[in-house]
N, C-alpha and C. Protein backbone atom coordinates (compact mmCIF):
# COMPACT_ATOMS: atom_id res chain seq x y z
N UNK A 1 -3.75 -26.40 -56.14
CA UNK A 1 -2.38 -26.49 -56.59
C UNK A 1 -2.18 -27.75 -57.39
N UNK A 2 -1.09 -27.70 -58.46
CA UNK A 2 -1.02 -28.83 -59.40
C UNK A 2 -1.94 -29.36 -60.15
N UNK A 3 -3.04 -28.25 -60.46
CA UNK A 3 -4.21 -28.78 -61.52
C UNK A 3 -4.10 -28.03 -62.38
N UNK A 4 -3.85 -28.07 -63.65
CA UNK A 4 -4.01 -27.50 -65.06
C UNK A 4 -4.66 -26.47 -65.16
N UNK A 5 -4.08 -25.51 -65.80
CA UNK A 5 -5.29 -24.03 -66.36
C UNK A 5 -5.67 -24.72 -67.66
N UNK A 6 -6.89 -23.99 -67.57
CA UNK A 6 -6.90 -23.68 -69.73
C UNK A 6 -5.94 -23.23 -70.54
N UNK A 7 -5.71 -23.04 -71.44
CA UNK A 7 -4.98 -22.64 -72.18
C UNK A 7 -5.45 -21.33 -72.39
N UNK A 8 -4.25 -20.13 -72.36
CA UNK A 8 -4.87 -18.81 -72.86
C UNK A 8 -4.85 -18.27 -74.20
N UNK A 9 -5.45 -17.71 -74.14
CA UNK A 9 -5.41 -16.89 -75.98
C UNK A 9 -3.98 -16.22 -76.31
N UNK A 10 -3.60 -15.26 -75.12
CA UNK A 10 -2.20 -14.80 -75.65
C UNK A 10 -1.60 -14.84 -74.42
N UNK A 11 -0.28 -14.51 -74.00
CA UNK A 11 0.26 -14.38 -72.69
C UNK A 11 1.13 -12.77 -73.67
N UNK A 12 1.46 -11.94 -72.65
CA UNK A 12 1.14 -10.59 -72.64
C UNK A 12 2.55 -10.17 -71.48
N UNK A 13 3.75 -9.27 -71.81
CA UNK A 13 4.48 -9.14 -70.55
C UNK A 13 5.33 -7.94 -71.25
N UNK A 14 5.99 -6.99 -70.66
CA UNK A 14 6.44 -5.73 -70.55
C UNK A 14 7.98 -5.08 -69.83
N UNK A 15 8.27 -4.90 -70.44
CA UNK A 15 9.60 -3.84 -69.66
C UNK A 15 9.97 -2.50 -69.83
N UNK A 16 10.87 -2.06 -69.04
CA UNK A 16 10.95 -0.32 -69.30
C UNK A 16 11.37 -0.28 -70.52
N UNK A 17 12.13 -0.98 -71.28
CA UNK A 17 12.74 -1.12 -72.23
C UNK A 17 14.26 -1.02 -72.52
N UNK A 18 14.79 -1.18 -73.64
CA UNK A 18 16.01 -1.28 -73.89
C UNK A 18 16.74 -0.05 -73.68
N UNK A 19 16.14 1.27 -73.19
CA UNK A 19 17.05 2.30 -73.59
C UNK A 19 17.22 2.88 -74.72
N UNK A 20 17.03 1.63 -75.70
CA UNK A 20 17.44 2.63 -77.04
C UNK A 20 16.42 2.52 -77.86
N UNK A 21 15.88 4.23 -78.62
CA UNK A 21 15.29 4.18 -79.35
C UNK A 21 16.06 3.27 -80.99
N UNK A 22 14.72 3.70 -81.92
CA UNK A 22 15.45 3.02 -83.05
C UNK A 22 16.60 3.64 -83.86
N UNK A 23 17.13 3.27 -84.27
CA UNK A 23 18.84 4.15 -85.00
C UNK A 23 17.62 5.00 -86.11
N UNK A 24 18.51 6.57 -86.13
CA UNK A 24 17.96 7.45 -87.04
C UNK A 24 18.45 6.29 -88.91
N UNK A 25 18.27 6.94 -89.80
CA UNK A 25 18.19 6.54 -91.08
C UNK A 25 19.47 6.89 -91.31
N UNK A 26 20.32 6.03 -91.84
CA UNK A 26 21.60 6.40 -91.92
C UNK A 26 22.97 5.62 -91.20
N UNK A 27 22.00 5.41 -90.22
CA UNK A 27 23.35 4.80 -89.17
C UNK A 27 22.64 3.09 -88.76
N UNK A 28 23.77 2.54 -88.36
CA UNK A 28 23.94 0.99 -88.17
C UNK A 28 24.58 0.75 -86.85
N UNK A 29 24.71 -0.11 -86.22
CA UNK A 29 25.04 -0.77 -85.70
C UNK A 29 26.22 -1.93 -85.58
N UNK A 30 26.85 -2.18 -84.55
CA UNK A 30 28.01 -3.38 -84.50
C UNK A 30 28.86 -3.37 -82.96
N UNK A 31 28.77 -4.30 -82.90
CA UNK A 31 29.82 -4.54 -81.44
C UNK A 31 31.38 -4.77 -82.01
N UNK A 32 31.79 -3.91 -81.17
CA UNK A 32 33.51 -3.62 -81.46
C UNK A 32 33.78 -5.06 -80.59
N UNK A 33 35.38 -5.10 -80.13
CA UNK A 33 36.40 -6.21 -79.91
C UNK A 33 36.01 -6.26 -78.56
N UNK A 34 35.37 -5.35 -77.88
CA UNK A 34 35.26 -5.68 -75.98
C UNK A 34 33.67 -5.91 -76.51
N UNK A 35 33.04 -6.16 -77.18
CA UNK A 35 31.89 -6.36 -77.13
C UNK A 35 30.58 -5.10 -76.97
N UNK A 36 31.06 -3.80 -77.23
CA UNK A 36 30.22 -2.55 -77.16
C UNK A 36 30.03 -2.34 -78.07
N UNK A 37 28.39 -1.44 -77.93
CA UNK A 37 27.93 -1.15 -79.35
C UNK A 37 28.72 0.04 -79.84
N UNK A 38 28.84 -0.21 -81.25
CA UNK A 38 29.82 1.29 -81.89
C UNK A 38 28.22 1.44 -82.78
N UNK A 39 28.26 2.51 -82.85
CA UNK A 39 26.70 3.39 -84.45
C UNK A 39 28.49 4.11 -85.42
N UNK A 40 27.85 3.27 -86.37
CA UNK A 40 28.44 4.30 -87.79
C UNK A 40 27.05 5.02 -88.71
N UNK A 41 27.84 5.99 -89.32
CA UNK A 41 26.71 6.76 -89.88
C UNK A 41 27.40 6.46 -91.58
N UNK A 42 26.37 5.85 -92.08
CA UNK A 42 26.74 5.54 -93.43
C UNK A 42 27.39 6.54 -94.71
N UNK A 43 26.83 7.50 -93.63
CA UNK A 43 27.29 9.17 -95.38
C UNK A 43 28.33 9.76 -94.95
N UNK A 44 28.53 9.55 -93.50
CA UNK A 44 30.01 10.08 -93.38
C UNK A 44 31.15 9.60 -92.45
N UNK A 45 30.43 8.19 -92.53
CA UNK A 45 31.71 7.26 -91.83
C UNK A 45 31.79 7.26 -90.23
N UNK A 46 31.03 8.32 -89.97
CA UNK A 46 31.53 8.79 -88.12
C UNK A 46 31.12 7.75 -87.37
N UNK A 47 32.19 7.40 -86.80
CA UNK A 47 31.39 6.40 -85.43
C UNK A 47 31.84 6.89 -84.29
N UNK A 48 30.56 6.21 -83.39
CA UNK A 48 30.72 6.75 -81.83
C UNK A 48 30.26 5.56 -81.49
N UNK A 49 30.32 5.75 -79.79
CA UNK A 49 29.83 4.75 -78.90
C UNK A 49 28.19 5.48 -78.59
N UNK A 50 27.91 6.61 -78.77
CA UNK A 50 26.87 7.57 -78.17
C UNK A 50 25.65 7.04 -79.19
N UNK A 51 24.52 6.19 -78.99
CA UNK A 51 23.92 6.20 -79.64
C UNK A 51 23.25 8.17 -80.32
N UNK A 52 23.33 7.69 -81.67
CA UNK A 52 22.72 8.94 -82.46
C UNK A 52 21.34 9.94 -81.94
N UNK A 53 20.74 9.25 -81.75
CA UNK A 53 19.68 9.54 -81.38
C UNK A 53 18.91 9.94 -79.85
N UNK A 54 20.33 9.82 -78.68
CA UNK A 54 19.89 9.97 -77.63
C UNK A 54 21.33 11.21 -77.23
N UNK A 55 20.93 12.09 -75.64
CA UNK A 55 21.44 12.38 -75.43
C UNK A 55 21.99 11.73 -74.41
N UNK A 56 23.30 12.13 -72.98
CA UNK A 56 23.59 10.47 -72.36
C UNK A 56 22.33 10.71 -71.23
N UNK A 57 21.69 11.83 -71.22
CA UNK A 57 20.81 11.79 -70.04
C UNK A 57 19.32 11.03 -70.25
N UNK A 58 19.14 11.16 -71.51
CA UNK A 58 17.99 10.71 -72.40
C UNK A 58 18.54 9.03 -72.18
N UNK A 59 19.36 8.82 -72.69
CA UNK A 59 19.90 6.89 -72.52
C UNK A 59 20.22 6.47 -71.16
N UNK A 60 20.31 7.53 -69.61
CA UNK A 60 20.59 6.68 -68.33
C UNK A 60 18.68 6.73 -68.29
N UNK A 61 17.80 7.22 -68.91
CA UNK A 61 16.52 6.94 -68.00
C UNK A 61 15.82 5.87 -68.88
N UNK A 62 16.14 5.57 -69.94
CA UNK A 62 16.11 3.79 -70.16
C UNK A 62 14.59 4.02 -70.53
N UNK A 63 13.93 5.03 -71.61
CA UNK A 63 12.51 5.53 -71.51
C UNK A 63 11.82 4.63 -72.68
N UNK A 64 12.35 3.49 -73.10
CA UNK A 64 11.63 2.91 -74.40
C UNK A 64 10.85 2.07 -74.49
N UNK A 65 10.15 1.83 -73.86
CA UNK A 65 9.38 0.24 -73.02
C UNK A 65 9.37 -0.57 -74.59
N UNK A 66 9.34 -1.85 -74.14
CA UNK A 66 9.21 -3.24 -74.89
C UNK A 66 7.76 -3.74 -74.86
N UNK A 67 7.63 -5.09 -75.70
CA UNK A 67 7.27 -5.94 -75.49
C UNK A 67 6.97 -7.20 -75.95
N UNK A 68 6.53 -8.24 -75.34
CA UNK A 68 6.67 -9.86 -75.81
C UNK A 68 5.34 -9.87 -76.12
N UNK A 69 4.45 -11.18 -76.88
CA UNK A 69 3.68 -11.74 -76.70
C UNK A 69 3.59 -13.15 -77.36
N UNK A 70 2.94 -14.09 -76.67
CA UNK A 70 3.24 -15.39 -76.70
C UNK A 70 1.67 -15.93 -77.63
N UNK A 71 1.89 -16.42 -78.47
CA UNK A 71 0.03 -17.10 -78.65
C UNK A 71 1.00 -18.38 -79.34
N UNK A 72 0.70 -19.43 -78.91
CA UNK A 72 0.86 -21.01 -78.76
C UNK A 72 2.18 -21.27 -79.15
N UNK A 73 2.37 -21.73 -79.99
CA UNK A 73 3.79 -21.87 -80.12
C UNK A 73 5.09 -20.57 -80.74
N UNK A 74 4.12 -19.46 -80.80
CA UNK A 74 4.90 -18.29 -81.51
C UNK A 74 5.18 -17.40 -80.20
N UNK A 75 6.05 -16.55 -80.42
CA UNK A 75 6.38 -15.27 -79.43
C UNK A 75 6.91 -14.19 -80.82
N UNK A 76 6.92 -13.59 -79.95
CA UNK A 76 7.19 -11.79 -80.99
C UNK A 76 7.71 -10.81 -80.04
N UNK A 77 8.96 -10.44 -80.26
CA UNK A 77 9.17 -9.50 -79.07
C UNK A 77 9.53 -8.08 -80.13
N UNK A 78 9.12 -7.20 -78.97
CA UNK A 78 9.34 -5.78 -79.87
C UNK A 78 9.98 -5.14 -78.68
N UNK A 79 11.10 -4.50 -78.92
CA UNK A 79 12.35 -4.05 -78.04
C UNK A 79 12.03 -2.66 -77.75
N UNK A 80 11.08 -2.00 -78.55
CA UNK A 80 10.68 -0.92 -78.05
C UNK A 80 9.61 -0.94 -79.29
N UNK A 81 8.54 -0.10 -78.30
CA UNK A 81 7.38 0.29 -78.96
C UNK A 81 7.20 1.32 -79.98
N UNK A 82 7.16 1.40 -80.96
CA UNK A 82 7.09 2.41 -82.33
C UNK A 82 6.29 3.65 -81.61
N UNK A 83 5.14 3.39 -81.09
CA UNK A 83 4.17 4.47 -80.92
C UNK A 83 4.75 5.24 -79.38
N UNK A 84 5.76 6.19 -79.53
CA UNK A 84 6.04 6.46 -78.77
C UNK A 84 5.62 7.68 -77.53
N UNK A 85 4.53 8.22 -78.04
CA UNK A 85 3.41 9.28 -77.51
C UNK A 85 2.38 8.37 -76.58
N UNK A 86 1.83 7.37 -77.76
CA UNK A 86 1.14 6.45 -76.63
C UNK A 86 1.23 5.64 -76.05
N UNK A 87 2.12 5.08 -76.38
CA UNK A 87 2.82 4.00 -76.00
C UNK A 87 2.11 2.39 -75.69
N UNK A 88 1.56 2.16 -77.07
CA UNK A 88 0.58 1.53 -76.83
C UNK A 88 0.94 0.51 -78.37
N UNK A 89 0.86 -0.74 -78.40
CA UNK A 89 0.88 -1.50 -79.23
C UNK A 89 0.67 -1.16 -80.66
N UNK A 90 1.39 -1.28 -82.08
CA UNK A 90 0.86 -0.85 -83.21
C UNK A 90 1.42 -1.26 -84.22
N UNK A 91 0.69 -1.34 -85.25
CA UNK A 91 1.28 -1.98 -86.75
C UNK A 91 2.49 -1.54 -86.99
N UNK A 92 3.01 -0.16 -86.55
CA UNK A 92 4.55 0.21 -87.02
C UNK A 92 5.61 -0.91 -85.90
N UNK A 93 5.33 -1.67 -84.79
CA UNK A 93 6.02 -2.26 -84.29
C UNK A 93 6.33 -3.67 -84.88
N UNK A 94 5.63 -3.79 -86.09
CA UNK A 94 6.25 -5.22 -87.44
C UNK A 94 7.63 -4.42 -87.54
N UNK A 95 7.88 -3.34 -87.37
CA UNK A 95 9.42 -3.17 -88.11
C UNK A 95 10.39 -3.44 -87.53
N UNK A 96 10.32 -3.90 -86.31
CA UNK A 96 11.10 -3.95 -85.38
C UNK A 96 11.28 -5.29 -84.52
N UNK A 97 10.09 -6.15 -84.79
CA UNK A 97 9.49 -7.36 -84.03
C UNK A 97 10.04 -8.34 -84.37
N UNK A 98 10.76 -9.33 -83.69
CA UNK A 98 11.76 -10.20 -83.57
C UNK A 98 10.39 -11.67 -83.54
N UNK A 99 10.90 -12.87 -84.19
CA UNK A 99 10.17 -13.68 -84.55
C UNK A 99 10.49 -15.01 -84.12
N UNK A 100 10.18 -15.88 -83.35
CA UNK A 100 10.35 -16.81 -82.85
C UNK A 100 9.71 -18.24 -82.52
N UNK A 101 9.38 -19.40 -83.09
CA UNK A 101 8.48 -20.28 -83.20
C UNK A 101 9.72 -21.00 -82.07
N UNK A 102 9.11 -21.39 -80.82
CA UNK A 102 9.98 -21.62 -79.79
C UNK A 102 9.73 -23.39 -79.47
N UNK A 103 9.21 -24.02 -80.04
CA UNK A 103 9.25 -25.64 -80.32
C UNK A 103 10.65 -26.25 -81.04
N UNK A 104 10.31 -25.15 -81.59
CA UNK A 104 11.95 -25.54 -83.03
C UNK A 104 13.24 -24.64 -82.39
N UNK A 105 13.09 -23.90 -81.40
CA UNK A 105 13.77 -22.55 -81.43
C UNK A 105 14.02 -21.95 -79.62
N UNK A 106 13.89 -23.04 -78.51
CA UNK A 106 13.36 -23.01 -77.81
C UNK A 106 14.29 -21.56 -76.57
N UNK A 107 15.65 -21.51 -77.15
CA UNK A 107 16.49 -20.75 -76.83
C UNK A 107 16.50 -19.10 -77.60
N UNK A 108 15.80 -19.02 -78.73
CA UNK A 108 15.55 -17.52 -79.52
C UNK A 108 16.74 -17.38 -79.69
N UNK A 109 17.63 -17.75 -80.94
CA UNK A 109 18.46 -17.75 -81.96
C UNK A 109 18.35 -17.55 -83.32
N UNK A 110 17.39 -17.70 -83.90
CA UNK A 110 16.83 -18.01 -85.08
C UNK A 110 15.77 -17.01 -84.86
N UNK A 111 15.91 -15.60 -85.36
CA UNK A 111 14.46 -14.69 -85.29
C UNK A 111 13.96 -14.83 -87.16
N UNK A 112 13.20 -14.95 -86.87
CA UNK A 112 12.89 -15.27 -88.37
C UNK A 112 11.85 -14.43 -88.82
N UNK A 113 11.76 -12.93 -88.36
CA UNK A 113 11.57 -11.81 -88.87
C UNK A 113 11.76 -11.53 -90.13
N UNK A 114 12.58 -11.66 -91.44
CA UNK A 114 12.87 -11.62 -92.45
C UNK A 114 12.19 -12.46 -93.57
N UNK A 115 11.63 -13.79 -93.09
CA UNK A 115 10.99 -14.42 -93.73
C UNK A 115 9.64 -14.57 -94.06
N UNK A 116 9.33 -14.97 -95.21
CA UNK A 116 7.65 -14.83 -95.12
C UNK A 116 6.79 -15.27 -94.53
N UNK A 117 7.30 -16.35 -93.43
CA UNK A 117 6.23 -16.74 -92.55
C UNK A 117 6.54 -16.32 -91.51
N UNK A 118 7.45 -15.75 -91.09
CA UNK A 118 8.18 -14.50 -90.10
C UNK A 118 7.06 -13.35 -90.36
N UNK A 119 6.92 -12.88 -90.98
CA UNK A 119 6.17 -11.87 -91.91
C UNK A 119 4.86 -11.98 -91.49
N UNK A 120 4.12 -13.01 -91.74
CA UNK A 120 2.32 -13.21 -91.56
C UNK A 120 2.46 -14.00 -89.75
N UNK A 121 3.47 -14.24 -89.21
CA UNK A 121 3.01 -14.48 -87.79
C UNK A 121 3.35 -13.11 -87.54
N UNK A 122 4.36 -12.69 -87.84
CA UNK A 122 4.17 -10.73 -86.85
C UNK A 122 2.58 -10.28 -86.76
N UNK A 123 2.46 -10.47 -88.46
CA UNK A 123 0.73 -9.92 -88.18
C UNK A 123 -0.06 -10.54 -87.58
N UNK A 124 0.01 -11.83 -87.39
CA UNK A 124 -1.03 -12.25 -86.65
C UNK A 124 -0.93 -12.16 -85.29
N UNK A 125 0.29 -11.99 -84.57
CA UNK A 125 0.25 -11.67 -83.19
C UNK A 125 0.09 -10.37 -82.94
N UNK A 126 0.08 -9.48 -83.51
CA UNK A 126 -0.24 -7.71 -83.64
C UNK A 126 -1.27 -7.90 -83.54
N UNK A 127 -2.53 -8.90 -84.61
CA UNK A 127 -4.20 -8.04 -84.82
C UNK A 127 -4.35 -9.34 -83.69
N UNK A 128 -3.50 -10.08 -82.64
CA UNK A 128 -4.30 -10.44 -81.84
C UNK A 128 -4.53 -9.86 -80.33
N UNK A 129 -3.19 -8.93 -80.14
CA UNK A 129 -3.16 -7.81 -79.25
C UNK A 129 -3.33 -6.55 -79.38
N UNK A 130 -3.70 -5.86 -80.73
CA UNK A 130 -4.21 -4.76 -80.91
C UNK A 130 -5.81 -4.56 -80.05
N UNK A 131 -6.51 -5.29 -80.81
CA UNK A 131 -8.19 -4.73 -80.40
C UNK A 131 -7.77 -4.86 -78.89
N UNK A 132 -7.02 -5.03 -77.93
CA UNK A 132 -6.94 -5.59 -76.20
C UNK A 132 -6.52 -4.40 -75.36
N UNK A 133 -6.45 -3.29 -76.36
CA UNK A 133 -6.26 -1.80 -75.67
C UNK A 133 -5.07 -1.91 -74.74
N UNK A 134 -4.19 -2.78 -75.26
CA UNK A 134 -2.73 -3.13 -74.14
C UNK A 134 -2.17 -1.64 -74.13
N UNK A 135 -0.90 -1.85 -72.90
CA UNK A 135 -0.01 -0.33 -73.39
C UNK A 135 1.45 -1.40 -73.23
N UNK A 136 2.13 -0.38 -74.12
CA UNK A 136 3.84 -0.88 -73.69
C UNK A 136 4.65 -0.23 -72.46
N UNK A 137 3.82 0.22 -71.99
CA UNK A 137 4.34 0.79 -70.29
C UNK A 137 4.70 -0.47 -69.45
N UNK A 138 5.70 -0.51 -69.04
CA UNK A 138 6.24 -1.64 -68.14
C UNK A 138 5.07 -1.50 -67.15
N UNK A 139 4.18 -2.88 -66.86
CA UNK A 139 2.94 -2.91 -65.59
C UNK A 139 4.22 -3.36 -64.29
N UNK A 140 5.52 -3.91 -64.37
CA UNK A 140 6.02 -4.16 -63.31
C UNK A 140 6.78 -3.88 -62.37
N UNK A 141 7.51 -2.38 -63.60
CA UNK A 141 8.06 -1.45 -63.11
C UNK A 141 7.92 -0.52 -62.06
């Protein structure tokens, strides 16, 4: 007890997920005045509280697993896994992967997903947990 590990290559962690898949093409997102999500659909204005894409029985079983991964000073979280058959880590989860250099950022405010060095750390934390045959199945669930 109280003696130092090594340092690891990546740190690696999982949840059932957010519930929500990704919004179909078309529709957006926004929190109304009590703070709930409203989806508008861009071609014809409709908004609901019902995400688009789920039914409410499909959204109480919460089926989208996540996930984080940490390699030194970066984290990357993906709120749900793209590959949703296998459920297993994959290049389509850059579209979704939230970006975080947590020295500068230590609270995750600043996802810097959009930027170009947002951009080449997604990839580099992807091709460093791809070859590791991970899954996005919550292990704690």
């Amino acid at each position: 007890m109280g003696k130092s590990q090594p340092d690891k290559e990546y740190l690696y962690w999982t949840w059932s997920g957010t519930g929500v898949p990704p919004l179909p093409a078309g529709w957006t997102t926004h929190q109304d005045g009590n703070g709930l999500a409203v989806y508008k659909n861009s071609a014809t204005q409709q908004l609901t509280s019902q995400h688009p894409a789920l039914s409410k029985e499909e959204a109480a079983k919460g089926e989208f697993p996540g996930y984080s991964v940490r390699v030194g000073e970066w984290k990357g979280v993906v709120p749900h896994c793209d590959d949703e058959a296998g459920r297993k880590p994959s290049m389509g989860d850059l579209a979704t992967m939230e970006i975080y250099h947590l020295p500068s950022d230590p609270f995750e405010t600043d996802n810097l997903a959009a930027s170009a060095a947002g951009k080449a750390k997604a990839k580099d934390l992807i091709n460093v947990i791809l070859p590791k045959n991970l899954t996005c199945t919550c292990y704690q669930c």
